[in-house]
N, C-alpha and C. Protein backbone atom coordinates (compact mmCIF):
# COMPACT_ATOMS: atom_id res chain seq x y z
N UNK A 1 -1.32 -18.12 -12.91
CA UNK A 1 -0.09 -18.85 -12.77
C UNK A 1 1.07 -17.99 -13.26
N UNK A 2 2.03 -18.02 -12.91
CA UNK A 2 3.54 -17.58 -12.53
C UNK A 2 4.59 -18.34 -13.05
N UNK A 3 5.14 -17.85 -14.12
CA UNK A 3 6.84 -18.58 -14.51
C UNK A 3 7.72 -18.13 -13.20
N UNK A 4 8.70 -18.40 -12.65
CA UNK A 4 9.33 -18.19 -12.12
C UNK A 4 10.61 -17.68 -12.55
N UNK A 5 11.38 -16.43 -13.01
CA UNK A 5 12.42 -16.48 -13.79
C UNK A 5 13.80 -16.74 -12.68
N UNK A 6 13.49 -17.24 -11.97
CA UNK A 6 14.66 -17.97 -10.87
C UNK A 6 14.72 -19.29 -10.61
N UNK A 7 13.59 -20.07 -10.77
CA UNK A 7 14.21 -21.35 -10.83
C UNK A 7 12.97 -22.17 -11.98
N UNK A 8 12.25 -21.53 -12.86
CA UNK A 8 11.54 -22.11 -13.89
C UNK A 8 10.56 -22.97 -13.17
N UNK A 9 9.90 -22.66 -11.90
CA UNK A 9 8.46 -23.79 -11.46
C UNK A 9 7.50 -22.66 -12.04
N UNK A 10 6.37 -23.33 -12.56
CA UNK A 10 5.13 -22.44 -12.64
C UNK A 10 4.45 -22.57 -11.51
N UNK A 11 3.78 -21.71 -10.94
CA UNK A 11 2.95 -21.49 -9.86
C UNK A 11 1.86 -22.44 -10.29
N UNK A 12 1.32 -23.84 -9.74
CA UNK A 12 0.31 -24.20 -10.03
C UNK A 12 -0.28 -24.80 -8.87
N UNK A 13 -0.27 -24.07 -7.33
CA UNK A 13 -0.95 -24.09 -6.43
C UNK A 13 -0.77 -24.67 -5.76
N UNK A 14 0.74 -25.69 -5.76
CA UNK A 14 0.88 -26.80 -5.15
C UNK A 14 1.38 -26.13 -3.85
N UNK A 15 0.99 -26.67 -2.55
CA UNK A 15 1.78 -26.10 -1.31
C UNK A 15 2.30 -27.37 -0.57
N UNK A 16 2.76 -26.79 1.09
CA UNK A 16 3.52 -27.76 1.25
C UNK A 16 3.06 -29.00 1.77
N UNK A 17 1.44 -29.03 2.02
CA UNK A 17 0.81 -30.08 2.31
C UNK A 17 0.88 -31.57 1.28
N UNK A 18 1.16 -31.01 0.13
CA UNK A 18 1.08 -31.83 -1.08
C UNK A 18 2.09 -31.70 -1.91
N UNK A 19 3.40 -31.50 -1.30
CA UNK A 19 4.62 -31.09 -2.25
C UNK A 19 4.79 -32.32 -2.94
N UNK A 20 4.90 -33.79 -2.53
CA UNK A 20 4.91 -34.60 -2.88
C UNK A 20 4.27 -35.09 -3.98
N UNK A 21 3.27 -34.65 -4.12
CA UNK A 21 2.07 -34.84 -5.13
C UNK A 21 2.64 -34.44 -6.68
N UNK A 22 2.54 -35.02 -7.47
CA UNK A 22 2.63 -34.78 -9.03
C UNK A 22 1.47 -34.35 -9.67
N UNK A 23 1.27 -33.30 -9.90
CA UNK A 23 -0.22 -33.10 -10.62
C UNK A 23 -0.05 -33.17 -12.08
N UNK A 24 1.15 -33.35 -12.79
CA UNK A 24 1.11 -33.42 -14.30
C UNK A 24 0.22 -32.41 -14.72
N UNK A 25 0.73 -31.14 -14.38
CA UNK A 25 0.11 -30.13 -15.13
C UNK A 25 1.08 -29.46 -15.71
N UNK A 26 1.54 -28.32 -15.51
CA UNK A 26 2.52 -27.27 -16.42
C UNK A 26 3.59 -27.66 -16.10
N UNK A 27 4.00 -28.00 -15.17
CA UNK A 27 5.30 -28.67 -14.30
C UNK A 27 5.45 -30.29 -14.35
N UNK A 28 5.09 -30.71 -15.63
CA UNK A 28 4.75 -31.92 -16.05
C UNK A 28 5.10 -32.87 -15.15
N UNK A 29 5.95 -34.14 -15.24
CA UNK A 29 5.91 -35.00 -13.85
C UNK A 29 7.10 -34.40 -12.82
N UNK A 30 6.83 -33.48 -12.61
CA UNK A 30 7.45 -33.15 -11.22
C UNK A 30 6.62 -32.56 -10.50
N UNK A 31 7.12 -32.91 -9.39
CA UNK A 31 6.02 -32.45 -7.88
C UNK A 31 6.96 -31.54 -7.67
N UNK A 32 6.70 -30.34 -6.40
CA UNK A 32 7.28 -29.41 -5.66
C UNK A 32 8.34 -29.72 -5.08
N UNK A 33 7.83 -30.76 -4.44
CA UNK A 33 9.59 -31.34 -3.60
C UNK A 33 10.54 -32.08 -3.93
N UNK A 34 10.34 -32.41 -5.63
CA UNK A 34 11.71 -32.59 -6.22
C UNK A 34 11.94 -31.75 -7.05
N UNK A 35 11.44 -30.77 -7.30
CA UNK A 35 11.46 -29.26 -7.69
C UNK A 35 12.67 -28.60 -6.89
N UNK A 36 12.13 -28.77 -5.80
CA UNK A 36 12.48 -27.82 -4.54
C UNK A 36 14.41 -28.44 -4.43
N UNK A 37 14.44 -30.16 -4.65
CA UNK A 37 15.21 -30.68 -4.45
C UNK A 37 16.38 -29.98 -5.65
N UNK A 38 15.71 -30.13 -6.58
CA UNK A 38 17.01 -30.22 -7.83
C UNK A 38 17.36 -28.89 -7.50
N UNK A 39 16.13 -27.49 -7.21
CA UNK A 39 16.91 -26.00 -6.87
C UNK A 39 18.09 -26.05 -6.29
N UNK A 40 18.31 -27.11 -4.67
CA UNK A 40 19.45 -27.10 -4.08
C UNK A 40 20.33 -27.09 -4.25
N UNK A 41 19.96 -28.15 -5.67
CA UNK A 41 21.19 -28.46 -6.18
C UNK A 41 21.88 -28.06 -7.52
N UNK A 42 21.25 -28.16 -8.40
CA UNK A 42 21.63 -26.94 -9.45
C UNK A 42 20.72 -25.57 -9.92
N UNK A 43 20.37 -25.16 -8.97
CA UNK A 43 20.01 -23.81 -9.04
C UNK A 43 18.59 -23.60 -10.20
N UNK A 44 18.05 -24.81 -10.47
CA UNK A 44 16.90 -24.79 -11.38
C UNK A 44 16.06 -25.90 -10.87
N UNK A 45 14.61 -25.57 -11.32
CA UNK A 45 13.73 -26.55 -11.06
C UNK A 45 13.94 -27.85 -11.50
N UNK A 46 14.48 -28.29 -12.35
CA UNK A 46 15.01 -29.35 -13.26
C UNK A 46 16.43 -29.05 -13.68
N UNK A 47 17.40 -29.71 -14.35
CA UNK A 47 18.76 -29.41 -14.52
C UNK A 47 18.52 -29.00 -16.25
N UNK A 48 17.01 -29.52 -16.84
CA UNK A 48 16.73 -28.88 -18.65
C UNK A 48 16.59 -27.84 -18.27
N UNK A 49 15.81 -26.66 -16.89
CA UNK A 49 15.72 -25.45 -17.11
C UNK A 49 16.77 -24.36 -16.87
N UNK A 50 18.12 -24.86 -16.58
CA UNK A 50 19.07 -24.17 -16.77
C UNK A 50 19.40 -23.37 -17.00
N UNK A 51 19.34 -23.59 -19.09
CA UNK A 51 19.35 -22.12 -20.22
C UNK A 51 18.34 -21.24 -19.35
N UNK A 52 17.36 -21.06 -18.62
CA UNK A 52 16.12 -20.46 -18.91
C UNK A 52 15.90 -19.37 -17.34
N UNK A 53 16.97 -19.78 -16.63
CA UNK A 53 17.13 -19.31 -14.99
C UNK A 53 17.81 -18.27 -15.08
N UNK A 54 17.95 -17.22 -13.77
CA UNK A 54 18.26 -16.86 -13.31
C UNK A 54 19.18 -16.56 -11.68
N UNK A 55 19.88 -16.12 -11.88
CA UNK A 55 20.19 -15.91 -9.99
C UNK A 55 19.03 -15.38 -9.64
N UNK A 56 18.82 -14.79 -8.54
CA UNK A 56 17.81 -14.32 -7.73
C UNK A 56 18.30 -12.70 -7.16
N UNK A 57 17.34 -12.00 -7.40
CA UNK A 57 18.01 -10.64 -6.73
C UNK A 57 17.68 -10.64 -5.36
N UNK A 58 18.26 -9.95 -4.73
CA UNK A 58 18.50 -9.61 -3.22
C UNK A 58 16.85 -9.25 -2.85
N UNK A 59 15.91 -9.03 -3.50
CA UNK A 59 14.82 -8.83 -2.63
C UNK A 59 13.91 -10.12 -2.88
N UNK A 60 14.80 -11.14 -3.59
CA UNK A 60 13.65 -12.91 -4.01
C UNK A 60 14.64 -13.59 -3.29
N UNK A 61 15.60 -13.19 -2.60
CA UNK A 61 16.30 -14.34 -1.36
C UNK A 61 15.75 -14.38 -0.30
């Protein structure tokens, strides 16, 4: 598993068949696709991982 230093999801296998899905694992109750959602919108997996993000460099866009 994978921190992400661009938007703070850990890699925990979820794809897009099951984005929906909450597995309450490292990414405690969030699923992928409100993961995916809050990125849109403030640039982090959650709006707590904020402090902890990054922009993205030109070869992770």
């Amino acid at each position: 598993m994978a921190l992400c230093p661009v938007c703070w999801w850990e890699d925990d296998g979820q794809e897009d068949d099951d984005a929906g899905d909450v597995r309450l694992t490292v990414n405690g109750e969030l699923s992928l696709r409100e993961a995916r959602q809050h990125y849109a919108v403030c640039g982090a997996a959650h709006p707590r991982f904020l402090p902890y993000v990054r922009k993205p460099q030109a070869s992770e866009q």
